[in-house]
C-alpha atoms as a PDB file:
ATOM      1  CA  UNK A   1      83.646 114.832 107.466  1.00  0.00           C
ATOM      2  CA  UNK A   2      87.313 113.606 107.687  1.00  0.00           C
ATOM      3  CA  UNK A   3      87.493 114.397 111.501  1.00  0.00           C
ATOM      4  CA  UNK A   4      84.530 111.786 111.816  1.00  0.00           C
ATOM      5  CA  UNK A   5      86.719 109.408 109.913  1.00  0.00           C
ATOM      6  CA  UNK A   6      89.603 109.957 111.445  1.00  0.00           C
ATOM      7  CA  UNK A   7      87.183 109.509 114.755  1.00  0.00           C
ATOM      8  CA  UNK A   8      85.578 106.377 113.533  1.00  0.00           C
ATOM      9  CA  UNK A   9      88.855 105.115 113.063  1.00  0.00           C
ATOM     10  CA  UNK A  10      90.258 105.641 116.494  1.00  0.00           C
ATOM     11  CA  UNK A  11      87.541 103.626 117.990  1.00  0.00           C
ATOM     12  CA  UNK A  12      87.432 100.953 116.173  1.00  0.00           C
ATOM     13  CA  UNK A  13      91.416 101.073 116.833  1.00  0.00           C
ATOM     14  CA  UNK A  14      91.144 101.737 120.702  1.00  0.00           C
ATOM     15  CA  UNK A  15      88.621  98.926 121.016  1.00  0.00           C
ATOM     16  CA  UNK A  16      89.952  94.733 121.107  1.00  0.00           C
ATOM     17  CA  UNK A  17      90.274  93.270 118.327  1.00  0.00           C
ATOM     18  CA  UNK A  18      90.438  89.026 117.174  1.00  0.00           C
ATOM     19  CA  UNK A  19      92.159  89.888 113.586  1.00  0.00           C
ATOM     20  CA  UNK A  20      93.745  92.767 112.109  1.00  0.00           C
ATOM     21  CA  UNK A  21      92.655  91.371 108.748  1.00  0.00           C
ATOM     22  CA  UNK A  22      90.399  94.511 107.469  1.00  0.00           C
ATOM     23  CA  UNK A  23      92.730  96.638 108.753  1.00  0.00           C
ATOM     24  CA  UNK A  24      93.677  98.569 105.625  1.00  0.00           C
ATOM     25  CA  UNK A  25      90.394  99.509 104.841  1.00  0.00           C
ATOM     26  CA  UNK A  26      90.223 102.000 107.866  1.00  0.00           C
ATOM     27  CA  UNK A  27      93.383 103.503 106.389  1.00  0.00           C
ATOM     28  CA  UNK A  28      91.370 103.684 102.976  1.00  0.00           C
ATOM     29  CA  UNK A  29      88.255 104.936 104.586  1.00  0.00           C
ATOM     30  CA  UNK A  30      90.090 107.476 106.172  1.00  0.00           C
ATOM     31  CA  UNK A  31      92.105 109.161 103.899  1.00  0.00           C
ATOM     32  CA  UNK A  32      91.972 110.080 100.578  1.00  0.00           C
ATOM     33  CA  UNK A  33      94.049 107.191  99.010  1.00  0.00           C
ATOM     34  CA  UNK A  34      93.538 104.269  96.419  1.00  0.00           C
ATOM     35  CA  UNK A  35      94.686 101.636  98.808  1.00  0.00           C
ATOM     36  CA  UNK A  36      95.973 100.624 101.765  1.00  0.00           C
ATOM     37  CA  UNK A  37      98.322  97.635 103.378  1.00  0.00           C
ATOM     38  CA  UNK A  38      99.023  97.033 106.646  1.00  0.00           C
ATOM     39  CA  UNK A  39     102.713  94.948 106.574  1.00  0.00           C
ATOM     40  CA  UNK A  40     105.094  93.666 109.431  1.00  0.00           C
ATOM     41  CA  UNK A  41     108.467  93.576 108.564  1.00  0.00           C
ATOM     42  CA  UNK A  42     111.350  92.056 110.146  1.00  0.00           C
ATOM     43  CA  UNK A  43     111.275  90.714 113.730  1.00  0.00           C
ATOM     44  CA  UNK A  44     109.613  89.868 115.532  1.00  0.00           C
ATOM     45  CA  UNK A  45     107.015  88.676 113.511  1.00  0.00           C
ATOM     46  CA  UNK A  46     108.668  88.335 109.914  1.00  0.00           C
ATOM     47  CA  UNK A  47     107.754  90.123 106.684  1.00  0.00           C
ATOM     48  CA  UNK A  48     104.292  89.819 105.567  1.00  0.00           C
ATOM     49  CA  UNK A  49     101.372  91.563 104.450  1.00  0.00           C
ATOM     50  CA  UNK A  50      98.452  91.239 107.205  1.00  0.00           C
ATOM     51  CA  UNK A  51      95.566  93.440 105.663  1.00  0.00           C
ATOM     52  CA  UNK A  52      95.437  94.760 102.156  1.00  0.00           C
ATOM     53  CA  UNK A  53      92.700  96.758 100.585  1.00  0.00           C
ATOM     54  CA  UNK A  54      92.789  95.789  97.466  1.00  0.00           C
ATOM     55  CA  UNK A  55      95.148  94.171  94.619  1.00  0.00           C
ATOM     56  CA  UNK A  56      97.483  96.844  93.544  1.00  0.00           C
ATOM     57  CA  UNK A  57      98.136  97.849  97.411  1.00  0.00           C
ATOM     58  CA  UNK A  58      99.007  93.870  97.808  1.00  0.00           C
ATOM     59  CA  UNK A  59     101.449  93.672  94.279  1.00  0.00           C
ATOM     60  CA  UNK A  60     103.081  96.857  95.915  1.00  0.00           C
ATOM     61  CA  UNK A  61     103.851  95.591  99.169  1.00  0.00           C
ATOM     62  CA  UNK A  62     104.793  91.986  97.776  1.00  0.00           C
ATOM     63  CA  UNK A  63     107.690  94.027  95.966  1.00  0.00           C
ATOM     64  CA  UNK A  64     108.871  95.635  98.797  1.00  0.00           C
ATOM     65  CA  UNK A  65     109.455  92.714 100.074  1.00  0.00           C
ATOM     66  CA  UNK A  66     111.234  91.017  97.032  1.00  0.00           C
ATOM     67  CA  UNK A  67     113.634  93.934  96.358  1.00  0.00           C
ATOM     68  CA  UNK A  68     113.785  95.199  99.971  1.00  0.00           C
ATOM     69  CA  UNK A  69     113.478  98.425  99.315  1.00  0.00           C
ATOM     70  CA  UNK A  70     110.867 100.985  99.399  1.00  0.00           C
ATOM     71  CA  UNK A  71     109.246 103.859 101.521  1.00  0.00           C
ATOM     72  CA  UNK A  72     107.960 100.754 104.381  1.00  0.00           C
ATOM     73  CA  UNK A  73     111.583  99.940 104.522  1.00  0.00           C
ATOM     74  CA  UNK A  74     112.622 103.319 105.098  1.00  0.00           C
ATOM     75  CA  UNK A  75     109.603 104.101 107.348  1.00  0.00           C
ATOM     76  CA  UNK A  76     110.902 101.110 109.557  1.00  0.00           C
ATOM     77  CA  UNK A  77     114.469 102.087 109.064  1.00  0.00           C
ATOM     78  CA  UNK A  78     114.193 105.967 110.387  1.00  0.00           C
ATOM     79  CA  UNK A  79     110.696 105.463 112.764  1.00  0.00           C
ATOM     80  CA  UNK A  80     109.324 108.445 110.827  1.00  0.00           C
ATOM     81  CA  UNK A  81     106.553 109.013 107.691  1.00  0.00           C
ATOM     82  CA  UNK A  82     107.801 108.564 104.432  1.00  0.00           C
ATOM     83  CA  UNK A  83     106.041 110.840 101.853  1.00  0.00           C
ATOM     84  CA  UNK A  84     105.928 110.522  97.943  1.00  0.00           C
ATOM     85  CA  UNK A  85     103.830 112.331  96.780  1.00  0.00           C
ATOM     86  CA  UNK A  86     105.066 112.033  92.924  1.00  0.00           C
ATOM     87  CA  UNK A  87     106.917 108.699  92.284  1.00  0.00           C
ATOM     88  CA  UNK A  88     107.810 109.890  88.739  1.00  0.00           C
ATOM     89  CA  UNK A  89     109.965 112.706  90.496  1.00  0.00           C
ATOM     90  CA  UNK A  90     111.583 110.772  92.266  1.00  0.00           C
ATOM     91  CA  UNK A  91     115.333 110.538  92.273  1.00  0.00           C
ATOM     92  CA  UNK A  92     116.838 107.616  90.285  1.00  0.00           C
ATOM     93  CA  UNK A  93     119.348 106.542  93.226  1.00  0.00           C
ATOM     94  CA  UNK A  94     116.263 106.348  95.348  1.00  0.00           C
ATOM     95  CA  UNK A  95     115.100 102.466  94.989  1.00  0.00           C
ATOM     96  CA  UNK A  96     116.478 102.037  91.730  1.00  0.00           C
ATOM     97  CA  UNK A  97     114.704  98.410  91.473  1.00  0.00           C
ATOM     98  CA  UNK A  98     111.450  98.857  93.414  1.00  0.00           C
ATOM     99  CA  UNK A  99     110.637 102.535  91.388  1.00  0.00           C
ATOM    100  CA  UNK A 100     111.411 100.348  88.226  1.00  0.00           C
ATOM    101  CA  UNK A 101     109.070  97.586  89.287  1.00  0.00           C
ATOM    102  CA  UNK A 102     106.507  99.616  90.804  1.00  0.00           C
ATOM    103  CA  UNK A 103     106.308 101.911  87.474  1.00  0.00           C
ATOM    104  CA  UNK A 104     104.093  98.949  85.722  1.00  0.00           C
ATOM    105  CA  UNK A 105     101.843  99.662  88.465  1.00  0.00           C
ATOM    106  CA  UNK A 106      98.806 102.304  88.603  1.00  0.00           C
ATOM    107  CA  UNK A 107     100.560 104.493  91.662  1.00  0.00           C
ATOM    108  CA  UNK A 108     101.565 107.968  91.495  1.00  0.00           C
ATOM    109  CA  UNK A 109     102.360 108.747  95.535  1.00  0.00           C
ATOM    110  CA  UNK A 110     103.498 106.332  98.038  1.00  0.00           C
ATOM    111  CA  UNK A 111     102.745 106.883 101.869  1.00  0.00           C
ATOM    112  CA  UNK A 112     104.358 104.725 104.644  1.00  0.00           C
ATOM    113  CA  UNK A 113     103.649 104.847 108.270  1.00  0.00           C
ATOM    114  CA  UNK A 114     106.061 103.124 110.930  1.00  0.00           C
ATOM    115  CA  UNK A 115     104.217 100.847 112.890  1.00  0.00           C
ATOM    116  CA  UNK A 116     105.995 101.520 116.505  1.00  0.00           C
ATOM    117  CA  UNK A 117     105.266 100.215 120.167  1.00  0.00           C
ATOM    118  CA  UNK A 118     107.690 101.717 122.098  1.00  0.00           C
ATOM    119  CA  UNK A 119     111.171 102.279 120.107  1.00  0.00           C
ATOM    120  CA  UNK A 120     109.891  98.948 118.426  1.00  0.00           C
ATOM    121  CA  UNK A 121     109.139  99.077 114.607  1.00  0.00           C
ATOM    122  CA  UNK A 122     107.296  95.969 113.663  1.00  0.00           C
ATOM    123  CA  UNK A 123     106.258  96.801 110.250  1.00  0.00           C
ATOM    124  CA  UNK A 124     104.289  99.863 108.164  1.00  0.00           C
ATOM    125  CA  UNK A 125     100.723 100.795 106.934  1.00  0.00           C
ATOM    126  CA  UNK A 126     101.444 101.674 103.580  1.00  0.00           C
ATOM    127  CA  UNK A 127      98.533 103.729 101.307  1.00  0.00           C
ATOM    128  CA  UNK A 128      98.902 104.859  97.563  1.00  0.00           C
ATOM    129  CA  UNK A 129      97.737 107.316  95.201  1.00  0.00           C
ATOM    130  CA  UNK A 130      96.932 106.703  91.790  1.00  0.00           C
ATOM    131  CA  UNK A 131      98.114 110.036  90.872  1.00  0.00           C
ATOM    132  CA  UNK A 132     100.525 112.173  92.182  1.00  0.00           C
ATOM    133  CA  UNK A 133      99.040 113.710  96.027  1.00  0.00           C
ATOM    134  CA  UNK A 134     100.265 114.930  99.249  1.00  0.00           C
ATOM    135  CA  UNK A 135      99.227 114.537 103.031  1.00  0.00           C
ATOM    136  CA  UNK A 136      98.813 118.157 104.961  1.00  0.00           C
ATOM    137  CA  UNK A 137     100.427 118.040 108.809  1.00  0.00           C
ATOM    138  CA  UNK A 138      97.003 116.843 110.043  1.00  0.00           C
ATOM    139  CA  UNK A 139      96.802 113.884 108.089  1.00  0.00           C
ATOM    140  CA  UNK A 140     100.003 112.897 108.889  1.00  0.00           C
ATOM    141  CA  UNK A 141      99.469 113.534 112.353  1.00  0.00           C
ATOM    142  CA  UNK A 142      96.668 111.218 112.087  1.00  0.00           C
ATOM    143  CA  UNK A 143      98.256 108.172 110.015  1.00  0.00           C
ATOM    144  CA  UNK A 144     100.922 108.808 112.824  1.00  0.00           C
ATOM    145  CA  UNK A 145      98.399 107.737 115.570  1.00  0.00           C
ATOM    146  CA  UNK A 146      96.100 105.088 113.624  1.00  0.00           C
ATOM    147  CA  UNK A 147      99.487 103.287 112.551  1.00  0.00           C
ATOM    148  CA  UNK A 148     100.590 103.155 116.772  1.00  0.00           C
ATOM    149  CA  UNK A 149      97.183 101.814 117.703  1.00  0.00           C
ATOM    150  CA  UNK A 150      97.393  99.407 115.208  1.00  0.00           C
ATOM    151  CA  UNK A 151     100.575  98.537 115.800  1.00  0.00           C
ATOM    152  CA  UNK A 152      99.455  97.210 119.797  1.00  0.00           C
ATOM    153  CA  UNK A 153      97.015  94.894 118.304  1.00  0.00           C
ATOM    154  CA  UNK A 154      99.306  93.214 115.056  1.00  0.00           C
ATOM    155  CA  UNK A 155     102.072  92.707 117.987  1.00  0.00           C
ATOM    156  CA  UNK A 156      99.365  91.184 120.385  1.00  0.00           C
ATOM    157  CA  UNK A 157      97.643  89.068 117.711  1.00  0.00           C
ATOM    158  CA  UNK A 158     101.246  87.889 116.219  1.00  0.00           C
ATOM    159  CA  UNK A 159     102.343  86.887 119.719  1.00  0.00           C
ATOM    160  CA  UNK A 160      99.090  85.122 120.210  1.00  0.00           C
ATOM    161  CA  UNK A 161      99.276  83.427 116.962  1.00  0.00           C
ATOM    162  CA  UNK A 162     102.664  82.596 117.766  1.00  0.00           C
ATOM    163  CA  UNK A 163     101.887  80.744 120.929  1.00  0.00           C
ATOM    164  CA  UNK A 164      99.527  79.143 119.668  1.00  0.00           C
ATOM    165  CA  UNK A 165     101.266  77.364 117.006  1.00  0.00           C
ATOM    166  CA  UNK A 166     103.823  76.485 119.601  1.00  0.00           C
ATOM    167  CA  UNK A 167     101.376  74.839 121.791  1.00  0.00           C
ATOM    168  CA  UNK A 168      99.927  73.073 118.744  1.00  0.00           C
ATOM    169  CA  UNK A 169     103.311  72.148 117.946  1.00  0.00           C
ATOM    170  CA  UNK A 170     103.758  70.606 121.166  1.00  0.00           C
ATOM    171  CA  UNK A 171     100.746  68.539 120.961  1.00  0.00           C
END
């Protein structure tokens, strides 16, 4: 059952796309997680959140951005997976103000996903837990490979979206 997922997922990844809106959901559908956002972060394309499954996922990501810090930061920062998988054991030098802030919220493991093209990082699918929970190798593996295939079309639609403000601009 999650291999067909995780299947389903790669083709609707590997096929064009107009918006990466719904994004997140794939990430939801796919693994077992509360929600999902799929963020870019720094350039090219700026910070913002570009798919979010739901409103917790969304408040999450927002404060990422205010305190600018958190595991998409890091993800972006080292190009690798940042697991954890029990925010209440977390260490208190680790994101003093975003594990404060995020504490109000119902999330008990934090998963970010480097969005890379090439040595690029252009932002992070993020998922959470409402309880403490873990990702085995596979599922890692996976998010891995999702997050790169997304990141080809968020690139490619922010580029396009880009231009085409320019050319409006022009007008």
């Amino acid at each position: 059952m999650r291999r067909e997922r995780f299947e389903r997922a790669l083709e609707t990844l590997a096929a064009p796309m107009r918006s990466v809106e719904g994004t997140a959901q794939l990430f939801l559908q796919t693994f077992s997680v509360t929600g999902a956002t799929v963020s870019t972060i720094g350039d090219p394309l700026g910070n913002a959140t570009v798919s979010a499954s739901n409103e917790v996922a969304a408040r999450v990501d927002e404060l990422q951005f205010d305190l600018r810090e958190g595991p998409c930061w890091d993800a972006v920062a080292t190009r690798k997976p940042v697991l954890t998988e029990n925010m209440t054991a977390l260490p208190p030098h680790r994101w003093p103000a975003f594990t404060a802030a995020v504490s109000r919220e119902p999330v008990g493991a934090l998963f970010a996903f480097p969005m890379l093209v090439g040595p690029r990082a252009i932002g992070a699918v993020h998922m959470y837990s409402s309880k403490p929970a873990g990702f085995s190798p596979m599922q890692v593996r996976q998010a891995v490979v999702l997050s790169a295939l997304l990141a080809r079309h968020v690139l490619h639609l922010g580029h396009v979206s880009a231009a085409d403000t320019s050319a409006e601009e022009r007008r």
